[in-house]
Every structure is written in C-alpha cells, then in structure tokens.
Protein backbone atom coordinates (compact mmCIF):
# COMPACT_ATOMS: atom_id res chain seq x y z
CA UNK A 1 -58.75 17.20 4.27
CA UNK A 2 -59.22 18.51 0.74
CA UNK A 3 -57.64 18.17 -2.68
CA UNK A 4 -54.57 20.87 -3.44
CA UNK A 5 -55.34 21.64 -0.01
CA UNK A 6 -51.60 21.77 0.58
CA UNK A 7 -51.16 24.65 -1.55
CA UNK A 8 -51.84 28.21 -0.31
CA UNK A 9 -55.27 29.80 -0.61
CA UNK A 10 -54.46 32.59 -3.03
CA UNK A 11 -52.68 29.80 -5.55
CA UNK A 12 -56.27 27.76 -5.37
CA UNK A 13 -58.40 31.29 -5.59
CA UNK A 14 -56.72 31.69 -9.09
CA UNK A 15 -56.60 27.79 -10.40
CA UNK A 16 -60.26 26.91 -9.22
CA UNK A 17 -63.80 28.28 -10.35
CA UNK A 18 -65.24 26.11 -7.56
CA UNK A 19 -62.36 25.06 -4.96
CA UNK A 20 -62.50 20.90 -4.19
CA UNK A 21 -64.68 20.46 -0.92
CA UNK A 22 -63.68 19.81 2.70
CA UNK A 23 -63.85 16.11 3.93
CA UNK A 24 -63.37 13.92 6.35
CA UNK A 25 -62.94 10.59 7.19
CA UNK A 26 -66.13 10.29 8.42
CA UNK A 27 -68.05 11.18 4.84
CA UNK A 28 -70.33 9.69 3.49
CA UNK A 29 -69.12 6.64 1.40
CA UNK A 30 -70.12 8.34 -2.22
CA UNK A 31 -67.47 11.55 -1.25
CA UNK A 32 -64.80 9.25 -0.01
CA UNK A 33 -64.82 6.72 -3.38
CA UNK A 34 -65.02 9.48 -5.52
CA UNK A 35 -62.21 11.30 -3.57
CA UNK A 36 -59.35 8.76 -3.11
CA UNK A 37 -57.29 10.19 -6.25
CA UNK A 38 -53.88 8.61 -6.20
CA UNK A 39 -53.97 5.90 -3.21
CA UNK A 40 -50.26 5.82 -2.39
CA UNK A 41 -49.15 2.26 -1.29
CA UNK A 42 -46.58 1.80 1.68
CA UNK A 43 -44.75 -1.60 3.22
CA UNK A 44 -46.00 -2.05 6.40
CA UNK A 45 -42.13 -2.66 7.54
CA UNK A 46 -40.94 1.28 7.05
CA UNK A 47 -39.23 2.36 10.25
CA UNK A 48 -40.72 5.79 9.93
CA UNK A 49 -43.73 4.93 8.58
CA UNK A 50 -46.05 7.52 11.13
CA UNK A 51 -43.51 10.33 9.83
CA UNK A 52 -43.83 8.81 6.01
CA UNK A 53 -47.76 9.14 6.16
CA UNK A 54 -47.78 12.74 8.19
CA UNK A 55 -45.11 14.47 5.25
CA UNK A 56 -47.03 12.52 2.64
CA UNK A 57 -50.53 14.00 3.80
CA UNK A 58 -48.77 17.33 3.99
CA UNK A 59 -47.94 17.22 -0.13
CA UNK A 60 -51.15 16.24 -0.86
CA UNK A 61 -52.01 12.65 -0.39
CA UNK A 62 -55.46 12.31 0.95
CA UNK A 63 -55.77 8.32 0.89
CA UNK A 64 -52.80 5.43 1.30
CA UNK A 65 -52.73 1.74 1.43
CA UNK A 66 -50.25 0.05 4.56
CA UNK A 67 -49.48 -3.24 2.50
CA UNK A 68 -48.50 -6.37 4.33
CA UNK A 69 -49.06 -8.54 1.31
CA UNK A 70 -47.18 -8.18 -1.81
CA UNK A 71 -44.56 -5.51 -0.73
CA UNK A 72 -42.95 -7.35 1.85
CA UNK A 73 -41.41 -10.99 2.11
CA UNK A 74 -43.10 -14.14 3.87
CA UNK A 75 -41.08 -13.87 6.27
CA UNK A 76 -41.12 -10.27 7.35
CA UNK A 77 -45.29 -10.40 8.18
CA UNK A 78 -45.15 -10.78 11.50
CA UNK A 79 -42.31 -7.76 12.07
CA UNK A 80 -44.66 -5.58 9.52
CA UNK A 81 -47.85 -6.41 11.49
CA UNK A 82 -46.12 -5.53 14.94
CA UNK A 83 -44.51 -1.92 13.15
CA UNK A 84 -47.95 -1.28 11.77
CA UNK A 85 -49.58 -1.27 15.49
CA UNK A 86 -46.90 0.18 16.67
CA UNK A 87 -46.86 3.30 13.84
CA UNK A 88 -50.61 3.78 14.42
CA UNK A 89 -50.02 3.88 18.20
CA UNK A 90 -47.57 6.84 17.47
CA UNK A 91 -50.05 8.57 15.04
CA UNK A 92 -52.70 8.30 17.53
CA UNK A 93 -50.63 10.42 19.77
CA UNK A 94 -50.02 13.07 17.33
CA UNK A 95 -53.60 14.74 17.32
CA UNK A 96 -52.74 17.81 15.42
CA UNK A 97 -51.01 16.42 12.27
CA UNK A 98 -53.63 15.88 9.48
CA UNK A 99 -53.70 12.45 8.36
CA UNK A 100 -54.94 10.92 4.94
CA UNK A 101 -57.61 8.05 4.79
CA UNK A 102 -55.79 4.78 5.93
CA UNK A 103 -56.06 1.50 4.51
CA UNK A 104 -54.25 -1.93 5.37
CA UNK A 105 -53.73 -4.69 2.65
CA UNK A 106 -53.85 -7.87 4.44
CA UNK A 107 -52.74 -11.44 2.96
CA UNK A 108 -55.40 -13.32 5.08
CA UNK A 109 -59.03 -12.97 6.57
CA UNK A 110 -57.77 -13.41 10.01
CA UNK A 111 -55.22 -10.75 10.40
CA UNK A 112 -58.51 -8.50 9.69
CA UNK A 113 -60.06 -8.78 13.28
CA UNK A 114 -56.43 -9.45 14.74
CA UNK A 115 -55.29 -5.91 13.81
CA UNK A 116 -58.40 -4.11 14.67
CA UNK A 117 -57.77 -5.56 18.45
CA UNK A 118 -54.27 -4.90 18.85
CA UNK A 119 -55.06 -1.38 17.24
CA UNK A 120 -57.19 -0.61 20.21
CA UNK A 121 -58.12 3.12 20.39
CA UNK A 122 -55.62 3.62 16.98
CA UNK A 123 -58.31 2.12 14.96
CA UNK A 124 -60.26 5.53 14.68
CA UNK A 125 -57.04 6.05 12.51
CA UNK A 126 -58.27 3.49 10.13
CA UNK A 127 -60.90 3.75 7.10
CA UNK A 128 -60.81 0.04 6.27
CA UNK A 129 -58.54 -3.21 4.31
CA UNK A 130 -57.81 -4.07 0.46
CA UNK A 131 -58.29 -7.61 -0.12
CA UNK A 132 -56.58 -9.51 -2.00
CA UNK A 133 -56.94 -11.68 -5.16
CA UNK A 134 -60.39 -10.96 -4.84
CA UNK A 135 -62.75 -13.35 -5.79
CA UNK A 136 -66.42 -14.77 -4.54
CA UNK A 137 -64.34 -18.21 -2.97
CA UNK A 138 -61.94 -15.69 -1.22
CA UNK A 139 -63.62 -12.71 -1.00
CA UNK A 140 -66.69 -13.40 1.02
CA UNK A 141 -64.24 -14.64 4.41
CA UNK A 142 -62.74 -11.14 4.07
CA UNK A 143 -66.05 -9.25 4.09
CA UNK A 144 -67.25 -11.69 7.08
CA UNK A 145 -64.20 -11.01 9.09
CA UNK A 146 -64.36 -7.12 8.28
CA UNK A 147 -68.56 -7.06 9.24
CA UNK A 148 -67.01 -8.70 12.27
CA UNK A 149 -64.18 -6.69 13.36
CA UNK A 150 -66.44 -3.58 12.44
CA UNK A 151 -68.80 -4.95 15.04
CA UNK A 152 -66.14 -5.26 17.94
CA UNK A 153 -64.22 -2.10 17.37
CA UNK A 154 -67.68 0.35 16.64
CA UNK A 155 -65.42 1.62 13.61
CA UNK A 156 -66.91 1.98 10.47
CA UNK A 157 -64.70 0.32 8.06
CA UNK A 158 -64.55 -0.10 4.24
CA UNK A 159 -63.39 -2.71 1.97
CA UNK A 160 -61.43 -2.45 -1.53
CA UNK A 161 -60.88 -5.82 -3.06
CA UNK A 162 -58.13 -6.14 -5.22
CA UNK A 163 -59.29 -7.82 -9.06
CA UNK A 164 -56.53 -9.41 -9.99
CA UNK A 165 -57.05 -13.33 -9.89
CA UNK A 166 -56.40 -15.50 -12.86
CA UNK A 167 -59.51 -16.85 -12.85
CA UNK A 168 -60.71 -13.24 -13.73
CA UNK A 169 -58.22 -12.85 -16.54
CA UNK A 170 -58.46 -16.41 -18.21
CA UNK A 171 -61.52 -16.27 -21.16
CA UNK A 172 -62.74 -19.71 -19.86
CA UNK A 173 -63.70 -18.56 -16.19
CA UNK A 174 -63.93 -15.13 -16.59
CA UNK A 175 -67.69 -14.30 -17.01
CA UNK A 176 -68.88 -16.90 -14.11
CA UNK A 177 -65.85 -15.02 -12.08
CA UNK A 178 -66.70 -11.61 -12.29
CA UNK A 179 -70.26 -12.63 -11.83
CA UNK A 180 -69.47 -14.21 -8.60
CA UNK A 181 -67.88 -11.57 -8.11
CA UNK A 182 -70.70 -9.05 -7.73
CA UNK A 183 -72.53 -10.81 -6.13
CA UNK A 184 -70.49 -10.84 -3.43
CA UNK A 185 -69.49 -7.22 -3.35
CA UNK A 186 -73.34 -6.60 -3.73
CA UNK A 187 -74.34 -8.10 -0.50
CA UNK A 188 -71.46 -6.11 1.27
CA UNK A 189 -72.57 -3.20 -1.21
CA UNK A 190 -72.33 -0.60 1.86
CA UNK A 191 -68.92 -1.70 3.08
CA UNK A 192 -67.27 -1.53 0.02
CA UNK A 193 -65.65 1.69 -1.12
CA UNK A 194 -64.12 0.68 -4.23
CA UNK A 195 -62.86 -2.00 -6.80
CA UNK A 196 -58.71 -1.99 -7.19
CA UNK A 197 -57.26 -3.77 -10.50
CA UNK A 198 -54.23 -5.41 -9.89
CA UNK A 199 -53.05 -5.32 -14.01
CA UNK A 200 -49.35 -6.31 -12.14
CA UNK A 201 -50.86 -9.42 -11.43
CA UNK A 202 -52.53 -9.87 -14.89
CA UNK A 203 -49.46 -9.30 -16.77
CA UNK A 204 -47.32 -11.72 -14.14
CA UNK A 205 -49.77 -14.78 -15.42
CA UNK A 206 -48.67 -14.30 -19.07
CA UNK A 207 -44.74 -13.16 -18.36
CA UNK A 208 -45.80 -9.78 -19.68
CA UNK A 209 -44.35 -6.54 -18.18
CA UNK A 210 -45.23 -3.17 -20.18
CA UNK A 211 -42.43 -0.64 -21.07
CA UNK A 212 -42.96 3.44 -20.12
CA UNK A 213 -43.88 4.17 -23.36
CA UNK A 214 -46.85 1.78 -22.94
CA UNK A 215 -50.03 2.26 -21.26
CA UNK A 216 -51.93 -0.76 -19.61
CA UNK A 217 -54.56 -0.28 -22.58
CA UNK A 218 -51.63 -1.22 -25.35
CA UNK A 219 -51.20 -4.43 -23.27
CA UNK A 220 -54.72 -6.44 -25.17
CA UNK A 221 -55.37 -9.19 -22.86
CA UNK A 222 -54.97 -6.44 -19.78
CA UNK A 223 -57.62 -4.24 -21.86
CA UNK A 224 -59.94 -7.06 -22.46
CA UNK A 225 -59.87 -7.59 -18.11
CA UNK A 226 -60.30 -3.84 -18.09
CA UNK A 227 -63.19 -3.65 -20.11
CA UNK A 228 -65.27 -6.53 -18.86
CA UNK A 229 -64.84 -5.39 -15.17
CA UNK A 230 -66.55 -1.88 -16.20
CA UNK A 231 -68.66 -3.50 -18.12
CA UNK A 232 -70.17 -6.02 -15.25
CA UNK A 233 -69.25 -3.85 -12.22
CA UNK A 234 -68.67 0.02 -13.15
CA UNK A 235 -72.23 0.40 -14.90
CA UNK A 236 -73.90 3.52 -13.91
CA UNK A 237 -77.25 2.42 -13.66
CA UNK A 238 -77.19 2.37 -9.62
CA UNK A 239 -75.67 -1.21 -9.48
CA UNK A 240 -71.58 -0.27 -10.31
CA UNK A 241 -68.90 0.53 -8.07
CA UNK A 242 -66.16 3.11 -8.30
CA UNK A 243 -63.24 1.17 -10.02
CA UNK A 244 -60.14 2.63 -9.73
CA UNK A 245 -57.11 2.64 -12.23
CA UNK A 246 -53.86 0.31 -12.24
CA UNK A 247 -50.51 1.16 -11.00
CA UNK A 248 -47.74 2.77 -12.88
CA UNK A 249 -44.63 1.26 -12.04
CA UNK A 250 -41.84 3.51 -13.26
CA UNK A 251 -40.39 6.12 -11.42
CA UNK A 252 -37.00 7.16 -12.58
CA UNK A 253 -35.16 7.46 -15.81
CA UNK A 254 -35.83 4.83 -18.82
CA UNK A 255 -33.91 3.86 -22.22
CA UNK A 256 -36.63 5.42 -24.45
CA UNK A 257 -37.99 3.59 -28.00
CA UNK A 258 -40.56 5.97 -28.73
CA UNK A 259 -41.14 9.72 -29.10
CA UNK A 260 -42.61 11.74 -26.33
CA UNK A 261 -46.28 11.74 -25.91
CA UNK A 262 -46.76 14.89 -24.81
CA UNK A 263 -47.43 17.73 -27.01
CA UNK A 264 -45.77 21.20 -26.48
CA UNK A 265 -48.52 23.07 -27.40
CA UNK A 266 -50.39 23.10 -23.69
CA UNK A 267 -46.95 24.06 -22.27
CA UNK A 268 -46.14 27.78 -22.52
CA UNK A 269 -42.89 29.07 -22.93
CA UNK A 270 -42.61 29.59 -19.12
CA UNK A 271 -43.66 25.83 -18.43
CA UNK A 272 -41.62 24.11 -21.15
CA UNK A 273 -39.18 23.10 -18.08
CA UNK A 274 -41.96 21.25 -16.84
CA UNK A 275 -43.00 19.15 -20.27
CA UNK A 276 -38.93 18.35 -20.27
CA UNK A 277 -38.88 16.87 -16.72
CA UNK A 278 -41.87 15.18 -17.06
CA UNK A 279 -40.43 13.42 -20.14
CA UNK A 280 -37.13 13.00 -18.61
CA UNK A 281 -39.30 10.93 -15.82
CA UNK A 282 -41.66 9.21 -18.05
CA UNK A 283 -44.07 11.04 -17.02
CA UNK A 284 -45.63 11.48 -20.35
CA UNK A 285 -46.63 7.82 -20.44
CA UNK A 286 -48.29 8.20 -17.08
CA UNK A 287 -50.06 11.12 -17.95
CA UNK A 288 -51.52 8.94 -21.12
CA UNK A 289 -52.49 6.35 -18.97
CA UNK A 290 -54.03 9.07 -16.62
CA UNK A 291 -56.13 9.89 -19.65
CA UNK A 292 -57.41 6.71 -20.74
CA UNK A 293 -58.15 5.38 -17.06
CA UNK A 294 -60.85 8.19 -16.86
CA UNK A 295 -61.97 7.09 -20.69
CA UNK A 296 -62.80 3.95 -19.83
CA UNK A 297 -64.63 4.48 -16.90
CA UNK A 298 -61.91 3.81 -14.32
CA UNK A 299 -61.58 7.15 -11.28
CA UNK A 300 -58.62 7.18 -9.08
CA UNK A 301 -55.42 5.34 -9.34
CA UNK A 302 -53.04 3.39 -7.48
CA UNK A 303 -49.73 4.80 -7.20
CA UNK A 304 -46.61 3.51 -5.08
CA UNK A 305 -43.96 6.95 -5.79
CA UNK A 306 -45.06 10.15 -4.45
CA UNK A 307 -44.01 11.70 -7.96
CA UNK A 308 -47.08 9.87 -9.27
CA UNK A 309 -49.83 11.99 -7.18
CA UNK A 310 -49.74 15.14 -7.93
CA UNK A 311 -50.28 14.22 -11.87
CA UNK A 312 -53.58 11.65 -11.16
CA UNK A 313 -54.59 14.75 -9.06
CA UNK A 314 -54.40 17.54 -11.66
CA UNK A 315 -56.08 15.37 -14.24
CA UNK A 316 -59.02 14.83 -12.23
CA UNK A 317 -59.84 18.41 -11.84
CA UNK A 318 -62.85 19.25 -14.08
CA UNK A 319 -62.47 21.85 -16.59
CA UNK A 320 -64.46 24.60 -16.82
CA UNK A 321 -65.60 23.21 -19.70
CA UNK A 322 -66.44 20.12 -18.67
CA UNK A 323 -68.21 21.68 -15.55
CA UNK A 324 -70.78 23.91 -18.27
CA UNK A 325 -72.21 21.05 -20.42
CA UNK A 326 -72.20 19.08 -16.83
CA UNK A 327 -74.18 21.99 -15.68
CA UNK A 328 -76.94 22.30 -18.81
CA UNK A 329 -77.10 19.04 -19.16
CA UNK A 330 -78.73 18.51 -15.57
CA UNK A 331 -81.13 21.61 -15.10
CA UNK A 332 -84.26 21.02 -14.03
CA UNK A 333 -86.20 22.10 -17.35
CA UNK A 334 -84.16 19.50 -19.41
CA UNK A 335 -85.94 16.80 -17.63
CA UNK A 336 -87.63 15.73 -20.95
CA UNK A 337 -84.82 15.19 -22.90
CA UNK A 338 -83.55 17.04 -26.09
CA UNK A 339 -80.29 18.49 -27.93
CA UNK A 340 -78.61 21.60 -27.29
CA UNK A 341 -75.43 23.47 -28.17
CA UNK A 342 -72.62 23.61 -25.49
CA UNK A 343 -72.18 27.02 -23.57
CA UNK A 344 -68.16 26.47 -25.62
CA UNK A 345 -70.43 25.88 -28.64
CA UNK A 346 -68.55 23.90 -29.88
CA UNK A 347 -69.68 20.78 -29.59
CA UNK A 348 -73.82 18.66 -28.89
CA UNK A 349 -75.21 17.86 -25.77
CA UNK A 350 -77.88 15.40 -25.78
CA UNK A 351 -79.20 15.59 -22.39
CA UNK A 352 -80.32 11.67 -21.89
CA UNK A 353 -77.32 10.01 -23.62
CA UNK A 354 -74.84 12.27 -21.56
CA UNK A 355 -76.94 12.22 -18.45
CA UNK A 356 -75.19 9.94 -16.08
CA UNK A 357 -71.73 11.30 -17.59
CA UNK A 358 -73.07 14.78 -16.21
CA UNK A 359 -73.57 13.50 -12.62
CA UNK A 360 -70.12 11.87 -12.53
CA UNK A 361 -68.63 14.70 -13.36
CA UNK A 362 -70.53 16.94 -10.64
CA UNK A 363 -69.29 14.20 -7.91
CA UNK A 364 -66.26 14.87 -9.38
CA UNK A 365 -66.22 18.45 -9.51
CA UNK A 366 -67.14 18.31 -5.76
CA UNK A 367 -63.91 16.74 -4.75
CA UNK A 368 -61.98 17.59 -7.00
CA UNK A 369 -62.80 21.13 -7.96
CA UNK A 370 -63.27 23.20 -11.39
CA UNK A 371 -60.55 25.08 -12.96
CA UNK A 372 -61.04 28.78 -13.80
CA UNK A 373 -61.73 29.14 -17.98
CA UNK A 374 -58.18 30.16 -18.47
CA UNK A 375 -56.68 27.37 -16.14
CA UNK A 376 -55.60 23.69 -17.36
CA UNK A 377 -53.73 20.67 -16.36
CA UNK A 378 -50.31 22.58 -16.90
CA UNK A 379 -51.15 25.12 -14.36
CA UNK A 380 -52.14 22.30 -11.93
CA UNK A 381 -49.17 20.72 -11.92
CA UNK A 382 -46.82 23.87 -11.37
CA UNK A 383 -48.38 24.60 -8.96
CA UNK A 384 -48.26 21.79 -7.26
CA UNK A 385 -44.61 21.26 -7.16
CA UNK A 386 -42.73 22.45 -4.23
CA UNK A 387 -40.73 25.54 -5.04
C-alpha cells in the first residue's frame, strides 16, 4: 500500500517531487506509526463490513480501527464480535483485494486473546488492538493479554492505547497519571505503535462539546491534556511515541456563527468550487485543526467519515519547501552546528535547534511524499476527489 496510491501514476508524477513509499503490513514499526494518516474507525456490527474496508482501501485509506467499544451498544458485543470473525473470514478469502492496516478496539483484556483464536488463519489480516481508557491500572492487562495472544497466534501485533481517562484530564492526578503512564507503554515500547487521544472523552467529563467553527485547541482544558501528553510522551529525544490527533466529529452541514477560515487566496479561480464545498461541509474547521495537530506535535488523526481522509492526507504531504531546509539542515558537513539561509531564502535555519524537526519531516516525507515546487495542499485535494 502507499499514500495517493489510489490515484493514477501520471496525476502523482506531476503532484510529487519524491512519490510516498511502498509499504506493507509487515514494516518496520517506525514506517507504519509514521504512516497511519487518517485511521478511519468502523462498528464492528456493519453487515458489509469486508466490502466497507475493501472500497475504503481502494479511496485511499491505508489504516482503520474495527471498534467494539464505544460505537456499539452493551448489548450488541457479542453479535459485533461474532460479525467481526466472520468479516475477517471473508477478507481472508479475497487474496487479491488490497487491504489497509487493521486494528480492533476492544472494551476488555480478554476479548484480546479470544479474538486472535477464533480469527484463526484471518489473523494475518490483523496489525494489532486500541485500548481503551488507557491508563497504567488498565493498561498493563491489555499489553499482557496482547504479548500473550501474539505468542499463540506467531502474529506480530501492535498496540494503540487510547488517552482519554479522567484521571489524565483532572489537574490533581494528572502528572502521577501520565507518568504511570509511560512507564507502562515503555516496557511494551516495541509493541506499541502509537498513542490515540480520545478529546471526546475529555470534553464528555466537563459537559463540553465543541462547535465546527472550533478546533480542539480553542477548547482550554482539552489543550492543557494536549500539551502535557507531548510534553511527557511525544518528546523527541528517543523516549516519545507517535501521538496521533483527535477526532473531528462533523460531517454534514452546520448553522454557522463564524466566518470561514479558509482564505481564497491558495484557491485559484479553477478550484474556488472546491474552497465553497469545503466550507459548505465544515471542512474549513477541520482543515484548521489539521494544522494545529501537526503544530503541536501530534501526526495522524482519527477520523470516523470517509470525507475526513483525504484532507489529513494532503496536509501531511511535505512541501517542497519544507523538504529543502529538511534536507540542509541534515547534511553531513553541518554536523557541527551553525546558521544558514534557507534554499527559499527566506527564512534561518539553525541546524541544532531544528535538528530533530528535520528528521521528522524526512520520516514524513518517506510516507507521505514531497510535492513538486509549484504543487500545494489545493492540488492535493482535487486530485484526490473522485471525478
């Protein structure tokens, strides 16, 4: 599989500089975190689920999340957890459709090693489980029954807790939880793929819900969360994890307060169709978010509408831009430090400030890709859309 994959090779020849790599489930752990984009989220009780995932991977999903927790009702797990075997079963049998990575959200350490058995042969399907409400009291039974059910099946499988506890969000308990924690995530440091934030949850514990024309980063108390979780477990000093971004939860057509937030100036005459459905969508509040996810230090994002992928995708790309100062910033003879003018000159590039920033932004540029000088986000996204 490979980003914009699903569109056709002489669209990417004139988008990309350097096209986003070819992987596989199989990669090596730092490809796949820094690959997973827009994880698309499914109930585990849709009737055409194997058909859902197949047309999904086919408009560019490349990772998506089978939920048995908070999607479905109490009393539909045991239905969803008998579909989901029996979805996988049918995928299995389908060896020529491509297939994105595959996660399942479970409610409960035990369904881990259940699943993995009654998946028999499927489970080469599967890349791993979210956990959820993810702290070290809960956590750690997860990861045990995951290092076990890895060991039965001879699967390698990955874990993504879910951050999104109370204890994490409340000031009193919120430094002792995130520092339990990591240290439960960093014993299990090679199983676990990446950190989810679950800023539905955080808002639920204070009645909050944000409007369209909000980002998660206008709500404070979410921001606060936001930051301290980067701040303890998204360092990039060797000892972080890939954290990904919070969901976006509108999809269709909203009573607006504020003005648009995007500008018409990257939108060419051609394209101003585009910045109008966007907006008519709410799409420019996504796109915002987007933005300020990579800002802060979050990659990746979860998403539960299809509508929502293509846009995480396209601002993920790095510009050419971007991929220069990357670039200077990392050759060989700048190992001793220094300042130098951008190849855009147009703005400073202190190579051991900007140094880890550089690296990220290679591993991103490797799944990813690099638009061509001319190319930006715009472009991306018409081309992305089905004609």
């Amino acid at each position: 599989m490979r980003h914009f994959g699903h569109i056709a090779p002489e669209v990417r020849e004139r988008l990309f500089f350097q096209e986003p790599c070819v992987f596989t489930a199989d990669s090596s752990p730092r490809v796949l975190a820094a690959a997973l984009g827009a994880t698309l989220y499914s109930p585990a009780t849709r009737p055409k689920l194997a058909d859902d995932i197949v047309k999904q991977a086919g408009a560019g999903v490349v990772s998506m999340v089978v939920c048995l927790e908070d999607s479905i009702g109490d009393a539909d797990v045991a239905d969803a957890e008998e579909n989901l075997v029996r979805q996988f079963h049918d995928l299995a049998d389908r060896p020529g459709d491509e297939l994105p990575l595959l996660f399942v959200r479970v409610r409960a350490p035990e369904q881990i090693p259940d699943l993995v058995r009654r998946l028999g042969t499927s489970v080469r399907l599967l890349s791993g489980f979210v956990l959820p409400k993810f702290t070290e009291e809960r956590g750690v039974p997860f990861l045990e029954a995951l290092t076990e059910a890895e060991g039965t099946s001879e699967r390698r499988l990955f874990a993504m807790p879910v951050l999104e506890s109370p204890e994490l969000l409340y000031r009193e308990s919120r430094a002792e939880t995130l520092a339990g924690i990591f240290r439960s995530v960093d014993k299990y440091r090679d199983r676990v793929l990446a950190l989810r934030l679950g800023v539905t949850d955080f808002c639920s514990a204070y009645g909050l819900r944000r409007a369209p024309d909000m980002t998660a980063y206008d709500v404070q108390i979410v921001a606060s969360v936001i930051a301290d979780v980067v701040n303890v477990l998204g360092r990039a000093d060797g000892t972080g994890f890939t954290v990904t971004g919070p969901v976006w939860e509108y999809f269709r057509v909203q009573e607006r307060m504020f003005k648009p937030q995007l500008r018409r100036s990257p939108f060419t005459p051609e394209a101003e169709d585009l910045r109008a459905a966007l907006i008519e969508h709410d799409m420019d509040g996504l796109l915002r978010e987007i933005s300020l996810d990579r800002t802060n230090g979050l990659q990746g994002k979860t998403c539960i509408h299809p509508s929502h992928v293509l846009p995480v995708h396209a601002l993920s790309v790095v510009s050419h831009e971007e991929f220069s100062d990357a670039q200077d910033i990392l050759r060989p003879e700048r190992g001793g430090g220094g300042v130098l003018r951008s190849a855009y000159t147009n703005k400073m590039n202190e190579v051991k400030p900007h140094r880890a920033w550089a690296e990220r932004t290679l591993q991103r540029a490797e799944v990813f890709g690099v638009t061509n000088e001319d190319i930006g986000f715009v472009e991306l996204l018409a081309a992305g859309i089905p004609g």
